[in-house]
N, C-alpha and C. Protein backbone atom coordinates (compact mmCIF):
# COMPACT_ATOMS: atom_id res chain seq x y z
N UNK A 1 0.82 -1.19 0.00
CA UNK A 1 0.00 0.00 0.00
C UNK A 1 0.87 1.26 0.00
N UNK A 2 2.18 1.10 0.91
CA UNK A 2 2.62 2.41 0.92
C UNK A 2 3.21 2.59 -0.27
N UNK A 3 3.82 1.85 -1.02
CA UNK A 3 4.56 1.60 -1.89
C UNK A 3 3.52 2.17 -3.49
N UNK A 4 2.26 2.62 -3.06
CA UNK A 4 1.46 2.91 -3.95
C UNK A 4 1.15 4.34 -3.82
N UNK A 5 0.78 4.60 -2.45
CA UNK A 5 0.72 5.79 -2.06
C UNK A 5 1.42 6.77 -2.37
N UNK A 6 3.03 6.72 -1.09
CA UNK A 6 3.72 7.47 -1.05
C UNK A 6 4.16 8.20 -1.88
N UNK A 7 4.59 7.71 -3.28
CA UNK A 7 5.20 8.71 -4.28
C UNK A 7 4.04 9.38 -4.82
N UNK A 8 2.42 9.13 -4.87
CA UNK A 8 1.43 9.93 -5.32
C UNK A 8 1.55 11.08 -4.20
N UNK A 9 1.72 10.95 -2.95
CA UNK A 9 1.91 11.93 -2.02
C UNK A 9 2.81 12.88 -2.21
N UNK A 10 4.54 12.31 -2.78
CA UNK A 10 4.74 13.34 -2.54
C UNK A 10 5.32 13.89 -3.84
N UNK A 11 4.45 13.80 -5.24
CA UNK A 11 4.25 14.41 -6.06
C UNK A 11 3.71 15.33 -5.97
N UNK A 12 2.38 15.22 -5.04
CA UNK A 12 1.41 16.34 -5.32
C UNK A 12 1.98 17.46 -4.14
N UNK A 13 3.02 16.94 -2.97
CA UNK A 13 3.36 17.73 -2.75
C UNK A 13 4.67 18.54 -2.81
N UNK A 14 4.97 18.15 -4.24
CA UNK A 14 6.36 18.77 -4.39
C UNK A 14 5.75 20.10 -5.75
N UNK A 15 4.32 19.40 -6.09
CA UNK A 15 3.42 20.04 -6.94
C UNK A 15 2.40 21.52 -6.36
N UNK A 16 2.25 21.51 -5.13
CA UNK A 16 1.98 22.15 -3.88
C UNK A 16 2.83 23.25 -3.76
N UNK A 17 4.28 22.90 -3.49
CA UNK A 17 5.54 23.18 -3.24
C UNK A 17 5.88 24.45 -4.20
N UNK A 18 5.67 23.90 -5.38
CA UNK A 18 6.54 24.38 -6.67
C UNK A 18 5.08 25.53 -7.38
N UNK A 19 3.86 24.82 -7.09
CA UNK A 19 2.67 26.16 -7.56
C UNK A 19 3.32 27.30 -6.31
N UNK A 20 3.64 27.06 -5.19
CA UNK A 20 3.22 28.48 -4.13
C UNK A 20 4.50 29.32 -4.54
N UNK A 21 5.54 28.50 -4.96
CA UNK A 21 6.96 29.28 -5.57
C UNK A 21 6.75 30.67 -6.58
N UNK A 22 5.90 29.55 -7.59
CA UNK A 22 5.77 30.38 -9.24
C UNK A 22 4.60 31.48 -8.89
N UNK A 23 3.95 31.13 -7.52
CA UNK A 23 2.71 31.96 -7.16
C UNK A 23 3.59 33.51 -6.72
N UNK A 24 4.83 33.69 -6.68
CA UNK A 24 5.29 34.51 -5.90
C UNK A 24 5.93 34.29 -4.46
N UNK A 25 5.72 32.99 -3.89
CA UNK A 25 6.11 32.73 -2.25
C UNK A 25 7.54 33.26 -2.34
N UNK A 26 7.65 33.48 -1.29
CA UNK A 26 9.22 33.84 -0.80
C UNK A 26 10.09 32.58 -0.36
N UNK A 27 9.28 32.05 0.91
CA UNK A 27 8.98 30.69 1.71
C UNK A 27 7.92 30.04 1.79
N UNK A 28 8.20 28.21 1.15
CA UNK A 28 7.40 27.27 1.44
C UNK A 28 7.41 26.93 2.99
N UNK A 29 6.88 26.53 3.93
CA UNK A 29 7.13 25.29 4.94
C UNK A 29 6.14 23.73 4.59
N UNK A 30 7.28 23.14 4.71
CA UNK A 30 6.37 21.96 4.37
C UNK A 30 7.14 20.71 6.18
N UNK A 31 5.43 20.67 6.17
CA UNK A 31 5.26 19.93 7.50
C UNK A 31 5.57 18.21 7.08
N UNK A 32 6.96 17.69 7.57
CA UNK A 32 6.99 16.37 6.78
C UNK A 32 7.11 15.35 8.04
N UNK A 33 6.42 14.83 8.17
CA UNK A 33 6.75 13.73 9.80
C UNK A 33 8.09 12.75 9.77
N UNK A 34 7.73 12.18 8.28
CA UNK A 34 9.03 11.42 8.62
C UNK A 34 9.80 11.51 7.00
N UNK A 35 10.35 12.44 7.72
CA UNK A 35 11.04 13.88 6.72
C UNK A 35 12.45 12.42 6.41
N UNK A 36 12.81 12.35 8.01
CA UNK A 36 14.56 11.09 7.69
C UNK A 36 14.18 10.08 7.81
N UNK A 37 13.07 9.20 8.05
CA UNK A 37 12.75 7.69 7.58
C UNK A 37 12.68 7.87 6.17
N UNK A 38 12.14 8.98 5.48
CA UNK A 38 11.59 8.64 3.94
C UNK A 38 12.42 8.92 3.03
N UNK A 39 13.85 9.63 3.65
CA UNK A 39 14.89 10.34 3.00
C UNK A 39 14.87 11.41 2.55
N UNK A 40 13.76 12.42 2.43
CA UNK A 40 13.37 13.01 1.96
C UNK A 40 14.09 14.60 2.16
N UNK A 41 15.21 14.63 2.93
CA UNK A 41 15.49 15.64 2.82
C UNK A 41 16.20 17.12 1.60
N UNK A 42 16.25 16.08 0.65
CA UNK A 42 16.63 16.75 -0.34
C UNK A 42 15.48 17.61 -1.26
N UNK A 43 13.99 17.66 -0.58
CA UNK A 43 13.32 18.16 -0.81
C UNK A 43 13.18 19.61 -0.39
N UNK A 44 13.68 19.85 0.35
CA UNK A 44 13.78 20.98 1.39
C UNK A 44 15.44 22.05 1.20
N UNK A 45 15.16 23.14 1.89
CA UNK A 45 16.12 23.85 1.52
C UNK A 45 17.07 23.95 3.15
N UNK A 46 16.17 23.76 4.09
CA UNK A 46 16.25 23.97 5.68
C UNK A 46 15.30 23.23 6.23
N UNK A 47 16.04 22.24 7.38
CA UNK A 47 15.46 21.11 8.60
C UNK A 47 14.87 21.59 9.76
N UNK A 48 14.00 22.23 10.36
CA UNK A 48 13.87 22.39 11.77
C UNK A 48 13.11 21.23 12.24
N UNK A 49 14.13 21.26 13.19
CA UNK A 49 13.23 19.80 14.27
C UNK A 49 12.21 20.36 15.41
N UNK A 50 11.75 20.00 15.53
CA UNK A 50 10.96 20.01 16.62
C UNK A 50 11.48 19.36 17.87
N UNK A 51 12.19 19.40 18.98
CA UNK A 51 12.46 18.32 19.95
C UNK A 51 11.85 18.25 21.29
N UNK A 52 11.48 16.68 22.04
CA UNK A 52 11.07 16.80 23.29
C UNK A 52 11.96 15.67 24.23
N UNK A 53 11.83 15.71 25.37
CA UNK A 53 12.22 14.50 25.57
C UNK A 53 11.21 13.67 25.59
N UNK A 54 12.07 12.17 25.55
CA UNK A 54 11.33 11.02 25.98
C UNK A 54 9.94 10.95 26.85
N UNK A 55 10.23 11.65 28.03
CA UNK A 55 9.14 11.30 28.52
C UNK A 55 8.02 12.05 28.63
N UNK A 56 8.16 13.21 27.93
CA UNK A 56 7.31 14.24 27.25
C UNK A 56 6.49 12.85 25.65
N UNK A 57 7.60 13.00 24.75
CA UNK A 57 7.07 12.38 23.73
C UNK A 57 6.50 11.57 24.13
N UNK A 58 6.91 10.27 25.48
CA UNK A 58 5.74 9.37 25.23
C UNK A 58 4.18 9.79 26.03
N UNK A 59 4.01 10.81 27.33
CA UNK A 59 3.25 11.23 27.36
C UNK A 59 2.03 12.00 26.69
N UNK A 60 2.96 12.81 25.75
CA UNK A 60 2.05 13.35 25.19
C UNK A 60 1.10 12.36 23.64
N UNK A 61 2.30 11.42 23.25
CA UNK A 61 1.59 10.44 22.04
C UNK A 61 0.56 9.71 23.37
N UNK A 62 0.64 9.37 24.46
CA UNK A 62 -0.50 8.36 24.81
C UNK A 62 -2.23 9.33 24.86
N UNK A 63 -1.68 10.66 25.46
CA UNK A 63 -3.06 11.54 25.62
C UNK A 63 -3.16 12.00 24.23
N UNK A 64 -2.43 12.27 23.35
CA UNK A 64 -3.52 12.74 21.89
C UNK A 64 -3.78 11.23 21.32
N UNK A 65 -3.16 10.07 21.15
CA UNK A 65 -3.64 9.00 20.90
C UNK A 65 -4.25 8.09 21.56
N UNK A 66 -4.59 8.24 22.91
CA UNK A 66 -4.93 7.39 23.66
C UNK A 66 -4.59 5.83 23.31
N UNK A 67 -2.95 6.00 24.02
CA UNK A 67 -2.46 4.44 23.77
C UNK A 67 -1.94 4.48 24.90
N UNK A 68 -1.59 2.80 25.10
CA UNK A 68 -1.13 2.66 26.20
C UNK A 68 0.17 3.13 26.28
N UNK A 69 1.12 2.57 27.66
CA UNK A 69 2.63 3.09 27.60
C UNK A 69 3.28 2.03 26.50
N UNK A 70 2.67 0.79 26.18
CA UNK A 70 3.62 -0.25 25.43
C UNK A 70 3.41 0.43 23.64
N UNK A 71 2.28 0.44 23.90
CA UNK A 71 1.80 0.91 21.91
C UNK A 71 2.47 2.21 21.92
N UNK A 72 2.63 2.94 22.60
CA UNK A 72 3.30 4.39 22.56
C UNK A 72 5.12 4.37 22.51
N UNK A 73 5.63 3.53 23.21
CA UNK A 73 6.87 3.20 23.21
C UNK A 73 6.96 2.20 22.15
N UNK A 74 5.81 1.65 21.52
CA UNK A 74 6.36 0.70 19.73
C UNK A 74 6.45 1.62 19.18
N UNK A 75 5.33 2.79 18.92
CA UNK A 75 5.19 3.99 17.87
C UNK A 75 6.69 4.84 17.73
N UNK A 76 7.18 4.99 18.55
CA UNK A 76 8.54 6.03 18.96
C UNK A 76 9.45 4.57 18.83
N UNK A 77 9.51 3.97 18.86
CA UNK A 77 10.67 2.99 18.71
C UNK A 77 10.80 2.86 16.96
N UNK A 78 9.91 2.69 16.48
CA UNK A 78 9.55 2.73 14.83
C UNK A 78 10.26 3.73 14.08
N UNK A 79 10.20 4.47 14.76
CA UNK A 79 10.81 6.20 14.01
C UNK A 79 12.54 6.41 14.74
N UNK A 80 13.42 7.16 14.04
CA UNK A 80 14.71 7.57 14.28
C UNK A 80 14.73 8.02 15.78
N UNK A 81 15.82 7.71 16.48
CA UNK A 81 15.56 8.90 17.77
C UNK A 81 15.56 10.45 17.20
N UNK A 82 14.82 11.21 18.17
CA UNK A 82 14.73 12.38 18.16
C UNK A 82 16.43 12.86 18.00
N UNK A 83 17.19 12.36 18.82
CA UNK A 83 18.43 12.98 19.01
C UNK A 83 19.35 13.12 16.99
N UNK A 84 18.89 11.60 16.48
CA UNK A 84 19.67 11.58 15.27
C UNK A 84 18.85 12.61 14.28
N UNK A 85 17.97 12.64 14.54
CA UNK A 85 16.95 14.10 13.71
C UNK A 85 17.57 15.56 13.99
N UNK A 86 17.89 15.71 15.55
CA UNK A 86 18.71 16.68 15.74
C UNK A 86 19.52 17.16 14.77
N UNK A 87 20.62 16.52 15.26
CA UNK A 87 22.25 16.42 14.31
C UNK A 87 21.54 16.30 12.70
N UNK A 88 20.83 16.12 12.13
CA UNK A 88 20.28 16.37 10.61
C UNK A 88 19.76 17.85 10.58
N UNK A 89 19.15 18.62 11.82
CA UNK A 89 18.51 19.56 11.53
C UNK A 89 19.70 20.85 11.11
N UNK A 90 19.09 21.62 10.60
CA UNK A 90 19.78 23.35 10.38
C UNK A 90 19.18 24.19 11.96
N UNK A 91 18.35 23.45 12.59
CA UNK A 91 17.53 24.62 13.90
C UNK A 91 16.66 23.47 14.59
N UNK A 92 17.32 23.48 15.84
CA UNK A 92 16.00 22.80 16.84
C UNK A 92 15.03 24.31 17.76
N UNK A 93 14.20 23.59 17.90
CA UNK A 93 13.14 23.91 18.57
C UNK A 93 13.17 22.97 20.24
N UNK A 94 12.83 23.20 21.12
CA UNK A 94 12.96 22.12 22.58
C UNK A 94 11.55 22.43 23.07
N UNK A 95 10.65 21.76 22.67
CA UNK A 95 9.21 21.90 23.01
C UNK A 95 9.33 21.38 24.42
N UNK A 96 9.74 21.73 25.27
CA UNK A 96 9.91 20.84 26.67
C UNK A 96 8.90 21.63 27.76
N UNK A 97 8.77 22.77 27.52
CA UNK A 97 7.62 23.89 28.44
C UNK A 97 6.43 24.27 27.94
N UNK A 98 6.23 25.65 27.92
CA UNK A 98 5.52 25.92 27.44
C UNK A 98 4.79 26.66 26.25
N UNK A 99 3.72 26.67 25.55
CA UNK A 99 3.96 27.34 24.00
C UNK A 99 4.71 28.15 23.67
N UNK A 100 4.34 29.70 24.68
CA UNK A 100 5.09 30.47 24.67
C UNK A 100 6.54 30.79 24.47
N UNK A 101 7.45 29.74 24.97
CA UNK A 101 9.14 29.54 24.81
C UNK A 101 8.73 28.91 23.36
N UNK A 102 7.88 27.83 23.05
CA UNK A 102 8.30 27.26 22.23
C UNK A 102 8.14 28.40 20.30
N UNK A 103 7.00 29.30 20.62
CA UNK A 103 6.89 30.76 20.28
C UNK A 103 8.36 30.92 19.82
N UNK A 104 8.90 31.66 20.76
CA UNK A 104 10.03 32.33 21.17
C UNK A 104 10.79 32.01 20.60
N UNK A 105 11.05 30.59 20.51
CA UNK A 105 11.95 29.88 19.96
C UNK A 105 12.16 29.93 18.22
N UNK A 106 10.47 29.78 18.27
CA UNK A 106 10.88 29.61 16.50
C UNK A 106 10.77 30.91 15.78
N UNK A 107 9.86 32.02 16.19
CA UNK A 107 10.51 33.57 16.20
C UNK A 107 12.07 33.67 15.70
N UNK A 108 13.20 33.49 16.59
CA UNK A 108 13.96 33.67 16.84
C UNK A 108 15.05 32.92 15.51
N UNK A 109 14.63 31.58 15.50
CA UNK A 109 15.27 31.06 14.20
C UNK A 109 14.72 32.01 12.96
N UNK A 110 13.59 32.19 12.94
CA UNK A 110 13.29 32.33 11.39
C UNK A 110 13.36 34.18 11.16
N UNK A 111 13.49 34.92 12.41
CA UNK A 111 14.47 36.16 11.91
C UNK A 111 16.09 35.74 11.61
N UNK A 112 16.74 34.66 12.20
CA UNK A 112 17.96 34.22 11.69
C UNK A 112 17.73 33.83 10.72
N UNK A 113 16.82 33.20 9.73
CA UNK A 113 17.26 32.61 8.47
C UNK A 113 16.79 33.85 7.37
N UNK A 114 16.32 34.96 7.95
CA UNK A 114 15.84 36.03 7.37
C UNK A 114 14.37 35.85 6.86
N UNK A 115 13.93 34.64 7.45
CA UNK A 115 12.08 34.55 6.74
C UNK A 115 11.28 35.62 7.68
N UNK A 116 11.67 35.90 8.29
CA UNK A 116 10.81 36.78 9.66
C UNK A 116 11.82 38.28 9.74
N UNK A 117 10.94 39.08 9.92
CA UNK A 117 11.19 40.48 10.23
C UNK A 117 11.19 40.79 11.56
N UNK A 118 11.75 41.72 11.95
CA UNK A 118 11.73 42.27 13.51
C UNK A 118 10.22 42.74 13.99
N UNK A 119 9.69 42.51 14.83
CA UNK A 119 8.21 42.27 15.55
C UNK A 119 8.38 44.06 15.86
């Protein structure tokens, strides 16, 4: 199935990608989950990770998924550690508090990469 899917996926969104360009965009963001399982980074121009710890990630996958601690620790075992996503990224993010820092945070990168203007 995936093997049918996936490349219809991410045609249409490299098709997505490439209309908002010719539309005038400055900057795409494209939200990719499993941006380094799929290899896909050569799609992109810049990586930001998102990071939490462990026991954030598995808390928070059991309350938006309502799984247990075992199905929640298969789901995160399936995927790269967070840490090797790190070291791939151009900019982490440390979602470890609250929105607000996490705000702050990405503010702060994207006047560094020059996508954002001074507030």
């Amino acid at each position: 199935m995936n093997d049918i899917i996936h490349p219809a996926i991410r045609k249409e969104m490299l098709r997505q990608r490439d209309e908002y360009l010719s539309n005038g965009a400055l900057n795409v963001v494209m939200d990719i989950p499993l941006l380094f399982e799929s290899q896909l980074q050569h799609f992109v121009d810049r990586i930001l990770v998102v990071s939490v710890t462990e026991e954030n990630q598995l808390t928070r996958l059991m309350e938006r998924n309502q799984l247990s601690f075992e199905e929640a620790k298969a789901r995160i075992s399936s995927q790269l550690p967070i840490s090797v996503k790190e070291k791939g990224a151009d900019a982490v993010i440390y979602n470890n508090t609250d929105l607000a820092s996490t705000e702050r945070q990405l503010h702060h990168i994207l006047k560094e990469w020059g996508v954002e203007q001074e507030l």
